[in-house]
C-alpha atoms as a PDB file:
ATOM      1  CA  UNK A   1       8.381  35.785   0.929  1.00  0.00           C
ATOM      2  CA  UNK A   2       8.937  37.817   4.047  1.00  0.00           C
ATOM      3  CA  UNK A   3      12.161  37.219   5.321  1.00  0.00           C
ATOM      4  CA  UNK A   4      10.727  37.979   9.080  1.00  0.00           C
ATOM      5  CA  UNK A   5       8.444  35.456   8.666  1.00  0.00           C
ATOM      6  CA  UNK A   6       8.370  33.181  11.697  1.00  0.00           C
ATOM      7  CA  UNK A   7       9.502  29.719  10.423  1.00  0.00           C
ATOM      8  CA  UNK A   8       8.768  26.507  12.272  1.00  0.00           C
ATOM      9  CA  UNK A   9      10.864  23.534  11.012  1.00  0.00           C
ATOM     10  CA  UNK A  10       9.143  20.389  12.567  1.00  0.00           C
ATOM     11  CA  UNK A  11      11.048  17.246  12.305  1.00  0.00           C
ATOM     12  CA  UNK A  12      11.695  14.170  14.363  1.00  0.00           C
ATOM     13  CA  UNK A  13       8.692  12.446  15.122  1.00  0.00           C
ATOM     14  CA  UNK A  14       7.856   9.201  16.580  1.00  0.00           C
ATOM     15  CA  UNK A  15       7.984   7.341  13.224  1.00  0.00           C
ATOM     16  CA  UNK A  16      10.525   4.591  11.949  1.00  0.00           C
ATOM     17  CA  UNK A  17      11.695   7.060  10.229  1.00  0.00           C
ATOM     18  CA  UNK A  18      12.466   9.374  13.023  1.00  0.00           C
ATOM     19  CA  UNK A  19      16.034   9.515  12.166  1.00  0.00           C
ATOM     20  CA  UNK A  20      15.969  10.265   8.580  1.00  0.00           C
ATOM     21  CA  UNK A  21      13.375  13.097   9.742  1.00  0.00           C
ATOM     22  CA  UNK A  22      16.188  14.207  12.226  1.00  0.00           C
ATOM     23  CA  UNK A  23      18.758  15.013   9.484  1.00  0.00           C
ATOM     24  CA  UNK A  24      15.948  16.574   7.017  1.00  0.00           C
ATOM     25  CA  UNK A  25      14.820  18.783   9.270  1.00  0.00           C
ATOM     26  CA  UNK A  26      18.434  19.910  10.156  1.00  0.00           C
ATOM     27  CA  UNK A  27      19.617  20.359   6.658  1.00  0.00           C
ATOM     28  CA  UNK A  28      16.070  22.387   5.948  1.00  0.00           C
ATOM     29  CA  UNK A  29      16.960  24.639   8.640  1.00  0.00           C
ATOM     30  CA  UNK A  30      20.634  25.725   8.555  1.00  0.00           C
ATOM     31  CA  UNK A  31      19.213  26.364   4.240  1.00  0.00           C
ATOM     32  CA  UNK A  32      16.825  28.435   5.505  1.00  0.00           C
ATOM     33  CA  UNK A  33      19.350  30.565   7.913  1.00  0.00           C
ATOM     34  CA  UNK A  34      21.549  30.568   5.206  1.00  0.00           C
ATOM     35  CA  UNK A  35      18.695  32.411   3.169  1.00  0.00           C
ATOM     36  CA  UNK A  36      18.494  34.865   5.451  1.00  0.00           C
ATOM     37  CA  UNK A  37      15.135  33.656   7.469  1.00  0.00           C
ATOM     38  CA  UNK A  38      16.470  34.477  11.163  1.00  0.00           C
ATOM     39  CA  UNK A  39      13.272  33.986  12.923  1.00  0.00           C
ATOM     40  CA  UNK A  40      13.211  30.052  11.806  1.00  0.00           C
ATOM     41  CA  UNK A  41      13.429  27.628  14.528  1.00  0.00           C
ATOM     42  CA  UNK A  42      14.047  23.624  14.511  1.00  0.00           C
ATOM     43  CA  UNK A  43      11.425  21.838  16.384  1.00  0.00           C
ATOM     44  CA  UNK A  44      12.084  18.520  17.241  1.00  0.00           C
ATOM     45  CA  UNK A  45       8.129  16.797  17.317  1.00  0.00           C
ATOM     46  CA  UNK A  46       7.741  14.346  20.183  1.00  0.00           C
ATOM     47  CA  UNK A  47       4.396  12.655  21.519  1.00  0.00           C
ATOM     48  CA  UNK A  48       4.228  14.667  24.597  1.00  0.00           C
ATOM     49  CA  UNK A  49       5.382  18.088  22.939  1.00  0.00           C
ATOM     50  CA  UNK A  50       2.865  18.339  19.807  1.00  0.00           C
ATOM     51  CA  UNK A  51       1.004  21.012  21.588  1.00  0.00           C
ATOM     52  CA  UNK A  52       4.170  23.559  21.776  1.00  0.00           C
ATOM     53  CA  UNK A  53       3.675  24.466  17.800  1.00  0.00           C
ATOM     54  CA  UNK A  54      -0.043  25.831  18.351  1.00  0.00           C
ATOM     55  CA  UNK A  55       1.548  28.219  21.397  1.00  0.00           C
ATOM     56  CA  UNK A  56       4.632  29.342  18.684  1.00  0.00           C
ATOM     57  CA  UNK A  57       1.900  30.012  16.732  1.00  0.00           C
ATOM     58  CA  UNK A  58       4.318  30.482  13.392  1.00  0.00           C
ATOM     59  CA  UNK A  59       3.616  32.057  10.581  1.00  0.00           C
ATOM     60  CA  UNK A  60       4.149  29.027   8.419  1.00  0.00           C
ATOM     61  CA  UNK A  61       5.372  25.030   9.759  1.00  0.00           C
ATOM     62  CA  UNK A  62       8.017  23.378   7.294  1.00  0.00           C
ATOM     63  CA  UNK A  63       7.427  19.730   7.695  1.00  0.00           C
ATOM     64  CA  UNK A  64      10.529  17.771   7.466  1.00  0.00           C
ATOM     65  CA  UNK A  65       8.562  15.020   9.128  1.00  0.00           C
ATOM     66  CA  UNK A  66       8.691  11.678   7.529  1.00  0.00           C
ATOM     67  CA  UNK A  67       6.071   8.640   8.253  1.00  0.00           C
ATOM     68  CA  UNK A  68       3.183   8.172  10.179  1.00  0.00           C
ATOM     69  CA  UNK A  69       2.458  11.266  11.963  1.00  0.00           C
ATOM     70  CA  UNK A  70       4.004  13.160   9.725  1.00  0.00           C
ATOM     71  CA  UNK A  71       3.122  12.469   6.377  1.00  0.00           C
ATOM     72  CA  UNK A  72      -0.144  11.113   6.898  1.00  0.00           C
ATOM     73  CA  UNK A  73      -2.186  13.536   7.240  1.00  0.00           C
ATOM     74  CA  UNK A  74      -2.543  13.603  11.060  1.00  0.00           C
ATOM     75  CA  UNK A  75      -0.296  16.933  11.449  1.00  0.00           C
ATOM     76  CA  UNK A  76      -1.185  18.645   8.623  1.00  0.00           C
ATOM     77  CA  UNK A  77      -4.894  18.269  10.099  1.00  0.00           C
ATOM     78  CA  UNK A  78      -3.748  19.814  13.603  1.00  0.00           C
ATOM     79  CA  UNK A  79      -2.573  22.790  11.452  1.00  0.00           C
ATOM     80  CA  UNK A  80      -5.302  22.723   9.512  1.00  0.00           C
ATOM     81  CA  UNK A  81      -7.866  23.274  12.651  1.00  0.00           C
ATOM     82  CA  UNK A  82      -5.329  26.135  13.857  1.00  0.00           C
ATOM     83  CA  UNK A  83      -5.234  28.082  10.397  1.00  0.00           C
ATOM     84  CA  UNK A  84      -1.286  27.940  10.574  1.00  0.00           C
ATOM     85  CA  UNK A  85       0.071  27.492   6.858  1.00  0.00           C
ATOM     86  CA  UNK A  86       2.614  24.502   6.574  1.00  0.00           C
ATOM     87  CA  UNK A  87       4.845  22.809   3.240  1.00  0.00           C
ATOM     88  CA  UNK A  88       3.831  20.141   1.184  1.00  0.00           C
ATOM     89  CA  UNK A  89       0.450  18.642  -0.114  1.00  0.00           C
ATOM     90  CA  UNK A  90      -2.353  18.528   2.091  1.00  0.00           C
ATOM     91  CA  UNK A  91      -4.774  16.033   4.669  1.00  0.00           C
ATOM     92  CA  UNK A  92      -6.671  14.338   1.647  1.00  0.00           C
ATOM     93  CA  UNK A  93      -3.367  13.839  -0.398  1.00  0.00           C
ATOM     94  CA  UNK A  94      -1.190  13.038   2.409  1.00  0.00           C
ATOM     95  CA  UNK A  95      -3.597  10.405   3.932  1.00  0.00           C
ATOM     96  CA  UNK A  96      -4.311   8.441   0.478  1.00  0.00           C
ATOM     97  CA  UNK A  97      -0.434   8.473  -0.886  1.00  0.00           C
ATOM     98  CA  UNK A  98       0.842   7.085   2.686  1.00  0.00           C
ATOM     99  CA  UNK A  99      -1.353   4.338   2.615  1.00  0.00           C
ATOM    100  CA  UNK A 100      -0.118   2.558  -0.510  1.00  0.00           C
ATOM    101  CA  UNK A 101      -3.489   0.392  -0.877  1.00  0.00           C
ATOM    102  CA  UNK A 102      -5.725   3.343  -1.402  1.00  0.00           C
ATOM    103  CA  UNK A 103      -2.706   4.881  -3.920  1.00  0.00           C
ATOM    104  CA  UNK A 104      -2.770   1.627  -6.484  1.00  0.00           C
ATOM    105  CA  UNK A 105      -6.671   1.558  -5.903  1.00  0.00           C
ATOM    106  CA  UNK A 106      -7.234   5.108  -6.902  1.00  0.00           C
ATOM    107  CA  UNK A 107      -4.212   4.700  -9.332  1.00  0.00           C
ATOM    108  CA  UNK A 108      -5.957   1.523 -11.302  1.00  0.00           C
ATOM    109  CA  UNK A 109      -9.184   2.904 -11.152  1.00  0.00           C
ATOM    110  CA  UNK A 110      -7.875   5.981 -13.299  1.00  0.00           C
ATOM    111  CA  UNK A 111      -6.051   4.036 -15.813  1.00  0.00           C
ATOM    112  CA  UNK A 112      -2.707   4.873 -14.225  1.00  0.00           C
ATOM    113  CA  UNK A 113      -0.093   1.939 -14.302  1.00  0.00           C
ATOM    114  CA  UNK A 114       0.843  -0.541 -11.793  1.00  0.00           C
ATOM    115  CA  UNK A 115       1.756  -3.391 -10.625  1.00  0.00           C
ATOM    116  CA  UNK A 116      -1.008  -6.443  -9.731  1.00  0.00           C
ATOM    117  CA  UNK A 117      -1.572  -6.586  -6.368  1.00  0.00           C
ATOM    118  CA  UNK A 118      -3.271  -8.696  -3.394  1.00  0.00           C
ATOM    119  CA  UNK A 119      -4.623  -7.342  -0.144  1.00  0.00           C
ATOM    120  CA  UNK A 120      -5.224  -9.057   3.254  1.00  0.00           C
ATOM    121  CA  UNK A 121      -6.211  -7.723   6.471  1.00  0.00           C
ATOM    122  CA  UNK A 122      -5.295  -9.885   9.216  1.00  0.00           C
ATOM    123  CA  UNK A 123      -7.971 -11.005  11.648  1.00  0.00           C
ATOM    124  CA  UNK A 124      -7.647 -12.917  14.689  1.00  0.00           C
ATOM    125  CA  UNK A 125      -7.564 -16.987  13.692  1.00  0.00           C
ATOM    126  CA  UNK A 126      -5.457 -16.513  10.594  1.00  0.00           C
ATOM    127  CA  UNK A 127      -2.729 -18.565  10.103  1.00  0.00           C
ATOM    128  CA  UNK A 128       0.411 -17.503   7.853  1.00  0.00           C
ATOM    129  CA  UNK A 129      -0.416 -20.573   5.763  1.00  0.00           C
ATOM    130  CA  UNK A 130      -3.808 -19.991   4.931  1.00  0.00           C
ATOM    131  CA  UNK A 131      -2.780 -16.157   3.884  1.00  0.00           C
ATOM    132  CA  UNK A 132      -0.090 -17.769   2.308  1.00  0.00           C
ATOM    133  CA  UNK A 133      -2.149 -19.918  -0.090  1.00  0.00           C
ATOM    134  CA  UNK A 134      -4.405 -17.060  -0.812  1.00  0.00           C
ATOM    135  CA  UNK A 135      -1.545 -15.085  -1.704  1.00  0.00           C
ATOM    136  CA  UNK A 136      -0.851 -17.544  -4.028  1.00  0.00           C
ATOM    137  CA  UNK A 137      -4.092 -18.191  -5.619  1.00  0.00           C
ATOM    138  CA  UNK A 138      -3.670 -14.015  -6.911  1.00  0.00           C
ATOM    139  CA  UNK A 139      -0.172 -13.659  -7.449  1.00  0.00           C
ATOM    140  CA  UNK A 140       2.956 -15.862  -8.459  1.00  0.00           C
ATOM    141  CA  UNK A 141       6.695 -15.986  -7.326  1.00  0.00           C
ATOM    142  CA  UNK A 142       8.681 -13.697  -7.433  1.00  0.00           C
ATOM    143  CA  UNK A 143       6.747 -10.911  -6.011  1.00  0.00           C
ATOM    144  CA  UNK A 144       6.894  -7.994  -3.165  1.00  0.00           C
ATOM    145  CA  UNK A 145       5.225  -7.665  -0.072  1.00  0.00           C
ATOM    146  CA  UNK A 146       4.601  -4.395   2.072  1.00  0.00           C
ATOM    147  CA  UNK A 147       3.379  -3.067   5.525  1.00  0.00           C
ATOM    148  CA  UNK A 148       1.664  -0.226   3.260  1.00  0.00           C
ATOM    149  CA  UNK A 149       1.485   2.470   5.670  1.00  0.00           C
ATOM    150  CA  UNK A 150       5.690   2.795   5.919  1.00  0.00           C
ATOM    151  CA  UNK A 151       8.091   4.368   3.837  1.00  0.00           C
ATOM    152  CA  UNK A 152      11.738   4.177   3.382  1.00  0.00           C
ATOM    153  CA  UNK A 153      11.323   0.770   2.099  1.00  0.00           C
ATOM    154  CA  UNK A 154      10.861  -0.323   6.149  1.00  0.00           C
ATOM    155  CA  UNK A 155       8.439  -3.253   6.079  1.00  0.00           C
ATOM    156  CA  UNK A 156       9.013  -4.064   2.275  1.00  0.00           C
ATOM    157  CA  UNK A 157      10.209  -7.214   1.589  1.00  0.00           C
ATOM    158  CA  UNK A 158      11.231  -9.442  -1.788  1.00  0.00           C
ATOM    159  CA  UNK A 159      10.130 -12.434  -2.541  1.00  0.00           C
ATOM    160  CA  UNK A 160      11.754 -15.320  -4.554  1.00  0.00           C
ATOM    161  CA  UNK A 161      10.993 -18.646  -3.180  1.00  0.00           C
ATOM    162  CA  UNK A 162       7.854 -19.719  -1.650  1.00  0.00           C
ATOM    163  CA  UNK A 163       9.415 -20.867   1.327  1.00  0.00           C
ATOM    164  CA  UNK A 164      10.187 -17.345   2.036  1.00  0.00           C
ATOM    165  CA  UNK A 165       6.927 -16.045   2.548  1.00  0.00           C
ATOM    166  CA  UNK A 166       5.882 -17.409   6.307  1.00  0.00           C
ATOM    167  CA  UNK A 167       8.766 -15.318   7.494  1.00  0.00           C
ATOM    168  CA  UNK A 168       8.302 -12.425   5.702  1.00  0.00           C
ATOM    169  CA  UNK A 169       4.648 -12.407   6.644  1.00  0.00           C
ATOM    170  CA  UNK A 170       5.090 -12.069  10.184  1.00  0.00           C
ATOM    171  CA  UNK A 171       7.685  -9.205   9.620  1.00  0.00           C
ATOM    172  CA  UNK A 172       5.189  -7.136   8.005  1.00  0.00           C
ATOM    173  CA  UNK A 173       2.168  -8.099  10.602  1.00  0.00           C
ATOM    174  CA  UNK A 174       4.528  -6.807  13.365  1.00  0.00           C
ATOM    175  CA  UNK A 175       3.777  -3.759  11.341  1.00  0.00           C
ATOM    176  CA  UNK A 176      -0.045  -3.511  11.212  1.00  0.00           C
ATOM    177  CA  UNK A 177      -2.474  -5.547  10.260  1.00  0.00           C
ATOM    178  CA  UNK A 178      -2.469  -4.835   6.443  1.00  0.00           C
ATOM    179  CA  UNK A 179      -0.733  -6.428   3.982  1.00  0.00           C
ATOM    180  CA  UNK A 180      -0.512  -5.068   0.542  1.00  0.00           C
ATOM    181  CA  UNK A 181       1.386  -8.103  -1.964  1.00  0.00           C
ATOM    182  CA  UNK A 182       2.377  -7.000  -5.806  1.00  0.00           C
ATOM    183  CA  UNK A 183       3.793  -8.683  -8.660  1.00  0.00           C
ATOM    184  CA  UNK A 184       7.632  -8.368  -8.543  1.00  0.00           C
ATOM    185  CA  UNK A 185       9.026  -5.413 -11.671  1.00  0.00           C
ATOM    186  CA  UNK A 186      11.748  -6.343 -13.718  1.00  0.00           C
ATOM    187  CA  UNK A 187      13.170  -3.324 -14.672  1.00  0.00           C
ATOM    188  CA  UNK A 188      15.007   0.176 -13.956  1.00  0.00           C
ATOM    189  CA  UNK A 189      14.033   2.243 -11.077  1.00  0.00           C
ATOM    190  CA  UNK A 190      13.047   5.557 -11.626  1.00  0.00           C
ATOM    191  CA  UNK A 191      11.905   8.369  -9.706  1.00  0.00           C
ATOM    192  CA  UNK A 192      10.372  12.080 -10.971  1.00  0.00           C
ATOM    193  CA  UNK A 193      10.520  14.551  -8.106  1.00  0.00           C
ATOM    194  CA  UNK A 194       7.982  17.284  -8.827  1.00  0.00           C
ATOM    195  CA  UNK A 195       7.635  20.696  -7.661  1.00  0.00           C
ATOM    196  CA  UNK A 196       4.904  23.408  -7.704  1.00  0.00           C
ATOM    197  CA  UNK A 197       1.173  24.145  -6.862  1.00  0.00           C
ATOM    198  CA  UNK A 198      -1.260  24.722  -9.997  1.00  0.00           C
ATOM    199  CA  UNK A 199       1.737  25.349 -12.164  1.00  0.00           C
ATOM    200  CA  UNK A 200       4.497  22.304 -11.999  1.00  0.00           C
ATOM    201  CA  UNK A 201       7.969  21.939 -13.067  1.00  0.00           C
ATOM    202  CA  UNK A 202       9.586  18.334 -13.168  1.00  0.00           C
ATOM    203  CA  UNK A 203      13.135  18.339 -12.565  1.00  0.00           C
ATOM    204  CA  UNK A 204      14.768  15.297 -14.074  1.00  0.00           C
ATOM    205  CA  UNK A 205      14.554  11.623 -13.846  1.00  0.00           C
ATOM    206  CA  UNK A 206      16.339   9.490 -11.343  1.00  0.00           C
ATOM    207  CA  UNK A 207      17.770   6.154 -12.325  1.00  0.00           C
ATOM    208  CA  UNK A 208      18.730   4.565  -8.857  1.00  0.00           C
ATOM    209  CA  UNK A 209      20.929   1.572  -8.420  1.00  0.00           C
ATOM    210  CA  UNK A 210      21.671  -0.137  -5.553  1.00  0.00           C
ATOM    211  CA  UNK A 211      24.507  -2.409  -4.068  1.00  0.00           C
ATOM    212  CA  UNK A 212      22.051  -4.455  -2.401  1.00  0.00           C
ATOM    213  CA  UNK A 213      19.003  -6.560  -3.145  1.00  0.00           C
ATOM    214  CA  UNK A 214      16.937  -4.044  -4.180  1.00  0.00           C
ATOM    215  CA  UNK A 215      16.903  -0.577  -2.767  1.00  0.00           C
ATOM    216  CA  UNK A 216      16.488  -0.949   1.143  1.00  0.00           C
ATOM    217  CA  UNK A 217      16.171   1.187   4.094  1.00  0.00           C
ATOM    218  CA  UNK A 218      20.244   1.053   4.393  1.00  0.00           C
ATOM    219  CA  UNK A 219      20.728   1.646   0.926  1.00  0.00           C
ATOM    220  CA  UNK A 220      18.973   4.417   0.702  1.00  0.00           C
ATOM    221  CA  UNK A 221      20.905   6.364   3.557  1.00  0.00           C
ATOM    222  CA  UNK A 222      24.177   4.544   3.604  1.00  0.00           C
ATOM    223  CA  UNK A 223      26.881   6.546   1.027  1.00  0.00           C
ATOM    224  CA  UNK A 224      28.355   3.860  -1.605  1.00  0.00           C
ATOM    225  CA  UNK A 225      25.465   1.616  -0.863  1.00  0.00           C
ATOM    226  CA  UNK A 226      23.578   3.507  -3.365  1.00  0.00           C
ATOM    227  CA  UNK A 227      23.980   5.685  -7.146  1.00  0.00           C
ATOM    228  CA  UNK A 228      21.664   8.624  -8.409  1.00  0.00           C
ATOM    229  CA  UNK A 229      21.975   8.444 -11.955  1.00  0.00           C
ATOM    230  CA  UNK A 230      20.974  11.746 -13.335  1.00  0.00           C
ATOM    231  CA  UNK A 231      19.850  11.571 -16.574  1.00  0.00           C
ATOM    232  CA  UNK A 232      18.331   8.186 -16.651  1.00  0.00           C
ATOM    233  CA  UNK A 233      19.612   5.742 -18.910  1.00  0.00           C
ATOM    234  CA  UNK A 234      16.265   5.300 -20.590  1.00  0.00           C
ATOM    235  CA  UNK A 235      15.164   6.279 -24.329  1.00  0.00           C
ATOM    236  CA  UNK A 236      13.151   9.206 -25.079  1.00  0.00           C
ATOM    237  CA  UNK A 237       9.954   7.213 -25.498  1.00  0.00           C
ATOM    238  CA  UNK A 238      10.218   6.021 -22.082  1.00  0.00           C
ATOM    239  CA  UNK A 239      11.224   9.022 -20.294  1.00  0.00           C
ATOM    240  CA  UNK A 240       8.056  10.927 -22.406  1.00  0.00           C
ATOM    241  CA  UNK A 241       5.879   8.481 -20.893  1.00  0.00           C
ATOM    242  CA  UNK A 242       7.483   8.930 -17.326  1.00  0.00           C
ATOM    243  CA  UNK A 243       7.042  12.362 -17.440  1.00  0.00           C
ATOM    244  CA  UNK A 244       3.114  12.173 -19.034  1.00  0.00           C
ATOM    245  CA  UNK A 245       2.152   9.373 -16.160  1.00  0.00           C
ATOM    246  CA  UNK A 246       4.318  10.926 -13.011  1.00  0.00           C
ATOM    247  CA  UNK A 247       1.912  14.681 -14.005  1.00  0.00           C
ATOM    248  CA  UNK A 248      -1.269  12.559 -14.417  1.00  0.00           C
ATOM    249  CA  UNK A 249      -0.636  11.143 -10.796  1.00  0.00           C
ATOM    250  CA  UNK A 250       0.797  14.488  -9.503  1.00  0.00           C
ATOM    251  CA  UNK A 251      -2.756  16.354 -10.136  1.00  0.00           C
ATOM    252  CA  UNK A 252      -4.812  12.725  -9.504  1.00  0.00           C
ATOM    253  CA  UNK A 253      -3.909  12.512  -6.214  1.00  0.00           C
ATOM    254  CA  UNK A 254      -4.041  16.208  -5.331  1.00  0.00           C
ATOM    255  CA  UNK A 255      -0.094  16.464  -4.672  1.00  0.00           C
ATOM    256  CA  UNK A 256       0.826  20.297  -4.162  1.00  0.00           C
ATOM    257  CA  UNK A 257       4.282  21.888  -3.273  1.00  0.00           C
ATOM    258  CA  UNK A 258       6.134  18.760  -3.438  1.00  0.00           C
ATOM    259  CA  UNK A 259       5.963  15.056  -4.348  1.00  0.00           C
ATOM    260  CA  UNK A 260       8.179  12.257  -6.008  1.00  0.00           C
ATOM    261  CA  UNK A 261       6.669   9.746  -8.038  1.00  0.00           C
ATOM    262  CA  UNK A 262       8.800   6.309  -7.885  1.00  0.00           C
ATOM    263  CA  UNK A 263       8.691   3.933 -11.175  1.00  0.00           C
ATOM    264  CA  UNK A 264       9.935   0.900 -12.143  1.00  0.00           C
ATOM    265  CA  UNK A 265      10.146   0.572 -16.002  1.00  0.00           C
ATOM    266  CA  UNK A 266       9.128  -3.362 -16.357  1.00  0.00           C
ATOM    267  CA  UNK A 267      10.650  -4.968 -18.986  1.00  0.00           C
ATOM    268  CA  UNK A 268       7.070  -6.297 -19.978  1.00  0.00           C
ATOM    269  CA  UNK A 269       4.542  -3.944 -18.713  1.00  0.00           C
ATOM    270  CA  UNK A 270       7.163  -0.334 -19.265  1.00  0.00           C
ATOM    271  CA  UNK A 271       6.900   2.765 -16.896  1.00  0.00           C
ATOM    272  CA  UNK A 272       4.734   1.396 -13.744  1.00  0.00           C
ATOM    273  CA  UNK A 273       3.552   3.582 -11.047  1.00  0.00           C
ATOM    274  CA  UNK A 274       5.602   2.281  -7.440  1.00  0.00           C
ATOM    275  CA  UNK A 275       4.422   4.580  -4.924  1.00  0.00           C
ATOM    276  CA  UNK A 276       4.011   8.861  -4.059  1.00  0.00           C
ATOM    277  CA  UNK A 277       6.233  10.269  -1.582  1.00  0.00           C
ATOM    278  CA  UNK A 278       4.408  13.632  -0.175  1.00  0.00           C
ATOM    279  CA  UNK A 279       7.376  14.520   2.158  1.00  0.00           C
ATOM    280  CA  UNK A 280      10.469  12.945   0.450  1.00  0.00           C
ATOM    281  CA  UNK A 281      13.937  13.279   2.243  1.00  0.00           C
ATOM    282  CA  UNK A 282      15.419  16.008   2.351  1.00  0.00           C
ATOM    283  CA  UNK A 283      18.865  14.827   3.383  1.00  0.00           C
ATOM    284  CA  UNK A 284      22.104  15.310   1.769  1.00  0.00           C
ATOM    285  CA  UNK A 285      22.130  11.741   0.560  1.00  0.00           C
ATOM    286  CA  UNK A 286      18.575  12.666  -0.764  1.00  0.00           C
ATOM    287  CA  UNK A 287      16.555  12.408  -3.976  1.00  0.00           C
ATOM    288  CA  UNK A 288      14.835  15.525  -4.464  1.00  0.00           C
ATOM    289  CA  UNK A 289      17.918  17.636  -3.666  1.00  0.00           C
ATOM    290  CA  UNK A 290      20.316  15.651  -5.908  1.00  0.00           C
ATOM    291  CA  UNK A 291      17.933  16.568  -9.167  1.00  0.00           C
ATOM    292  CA  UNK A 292      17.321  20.518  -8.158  1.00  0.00           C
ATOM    293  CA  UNK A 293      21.312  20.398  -8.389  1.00  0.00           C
ATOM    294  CA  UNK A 294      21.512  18.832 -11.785  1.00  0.00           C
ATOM    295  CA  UNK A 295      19.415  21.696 -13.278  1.00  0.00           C
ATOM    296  CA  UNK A 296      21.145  24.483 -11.343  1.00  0.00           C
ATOM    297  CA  UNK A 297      19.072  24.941  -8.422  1.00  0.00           C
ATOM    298  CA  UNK A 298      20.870  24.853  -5.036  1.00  0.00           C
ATOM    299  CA  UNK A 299      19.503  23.406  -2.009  1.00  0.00           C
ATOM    300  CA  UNK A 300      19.007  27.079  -0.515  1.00  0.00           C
ATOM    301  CA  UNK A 301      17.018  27.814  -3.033  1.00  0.00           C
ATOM    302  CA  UNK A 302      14.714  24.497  -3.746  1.00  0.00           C
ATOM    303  CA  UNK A 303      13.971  24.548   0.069  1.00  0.00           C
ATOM    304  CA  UNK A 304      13.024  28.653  -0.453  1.00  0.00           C
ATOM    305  CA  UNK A 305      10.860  27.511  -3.010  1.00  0.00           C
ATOM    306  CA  UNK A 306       9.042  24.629  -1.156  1.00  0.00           C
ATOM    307  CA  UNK A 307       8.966  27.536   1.462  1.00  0.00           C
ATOM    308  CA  UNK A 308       6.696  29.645  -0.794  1.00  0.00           C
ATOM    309  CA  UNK A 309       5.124  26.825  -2.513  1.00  0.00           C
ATOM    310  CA  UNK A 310       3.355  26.544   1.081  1.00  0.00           C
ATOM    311  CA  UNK A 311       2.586  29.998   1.610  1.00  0.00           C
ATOM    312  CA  UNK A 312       0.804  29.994  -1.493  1.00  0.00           C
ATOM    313  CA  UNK A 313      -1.418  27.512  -0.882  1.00  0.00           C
ATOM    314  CA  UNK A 314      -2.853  29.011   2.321  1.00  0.00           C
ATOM    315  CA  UNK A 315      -3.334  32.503   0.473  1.00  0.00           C
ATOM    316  CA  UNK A 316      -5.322  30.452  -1.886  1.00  0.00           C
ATOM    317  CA  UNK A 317      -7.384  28.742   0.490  1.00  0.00           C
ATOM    318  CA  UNK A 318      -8.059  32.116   2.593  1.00  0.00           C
ATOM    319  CA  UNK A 319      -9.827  33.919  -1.294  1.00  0.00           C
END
């Protein structure tokens, strides 16, 4: 990779997750200094700025974005139309594994585990009741419903008594109009960050534990509210099968550069497929980074090699 390269690191956004995107997008660009790519510049994406990456006209866009906007699609499109190469998988991918709907959907169809689930679009006339009772004509207490278009856990909320579900129902509709409901795991949560294009390399399972509920929004980016057990406490059959299903979705979906697949390991059903993260955080309370430094790679170097991961791709696409 030419260290001259012009280097765009877009962050920020107008997501809610604008200020996890913030401190990604930071920590991806003092790595990227530190690796000797001067011309790299932080670009902090805004509704009325989005125009100001065409007229840098980089040689390559690192997205530290996170959410809608971000890691939907929609930007990876704009750079798409302007031929400038950019990090992480691409419009197809990033459209289907944000909306978490179309993931389980194409995920069941293929065989892939996970959990039941219940949709409902809200029209106008609906009452919370009546969604409620269909709800529960599909799916039992406890159980987990999403705004499926969010990430960070923002919008997710669990479910143990039935009185609970009014509120939580408005919550997500303030959201969107989509409501994606699943049967509630029982079991250890896992997560297998993957890296690479054609040829993959999984670094290691994830076992996360939380001091709350379940893991949150603030447990996720709050220090002590949250532990990244590396290995995971689970047998060798289990992790086998981790690894086998967390590929299978990898190349399914058409992930490419970077993903992390999340599990929970049901006590009932075993290793289920949660949800695909296309741009996961890049923070220093972060996933991702915390594996590449189990098995020896620094940050420096894993965000060099999500650098080139992107570069690839476009020389691909241009043969």
């Amino acid at each position: 990779m030419d260290k001259n390269a012009k280097i765009l690191v877009v962050c920020g956004g107008f997501s809610t997750e604008r200020e996890v995107s913030l401190r990604s997008g930071q920590a991806i660009y003092q790595a990227l200094l530190r690796k000797g790519y001067s011309q790299t510049t932080l670009f902090d994406l805004k509704r009325d700025n989005m125009h100001e990456i065409l007229v840098q006209d980089p040689d390559i866009v690192f997205l530290g974005l996170h959410g809608k906007g971000g890691e939907d699609g929609c930007i990876q499109g704009m750079l798409e139309l302007a031929e400038i190469p950019y990090t992480g998988p691409g419009v197809a991918c990033s459209a289907v594994c944000m909306n978490k709907i179309l993931t389980k959907r194409i995920l069941s169809n293929a065989g892939i585990p996970t959990a039941p689930f219940f949709v409902w679009k809200k029209r106008s006339g609906d009452t919370l009741s009546a969604i409620k009772q269909e709800l529960l004509r599909h799916l039992q207490v406890p159980l987990v419903l999403k705004s499926p278009c969010q990430g960070s856990s923002i919008g997710v909320f669990l479910i143990k008594k039935e009185e609970d579900i009014e509120p939580a129902l408005e919550e997500v509709f303030k959201l969107g109009r989509l409501l994606l409901a699943e049967r509630f795991l029982d079991g250890v949560e896992l997560t297998l960050p993957i890296l690479g294009n054609e040829e993959i390399t999984e670094l290691p399972v994830i076992e996360i534990t939380s001091e709350r509920e379940f893991y949150d929004y603030e447990a996720k980016y709050t220090v002590g509210l949250y532990h990244h057990i590396i290995p995971a406490r689970i047998d060798k059959q289990t992790a086998s099968e981790v690894l086998r299903i967390g590929k299978e979705t990898y190349k399914l979906l058409g992930c490419c550069g970077l993903s992390r697949i999340d599990f929970i390991v049901d006590k009932e059903l075993g290793p289920m497929v949660v949800e695909v993260n296309t741009l996961p955080g890049m923070t220093d309370t972060s996933l991702f980074p915390d594996a590449a430094k189990y098995v020896g790679i620094s940050y420096e170097d894993l965000v060099e090699r999500i650098l080139i991961n992107g570069m690839e791709v476009a020389e691909d696409a241009r043969e």
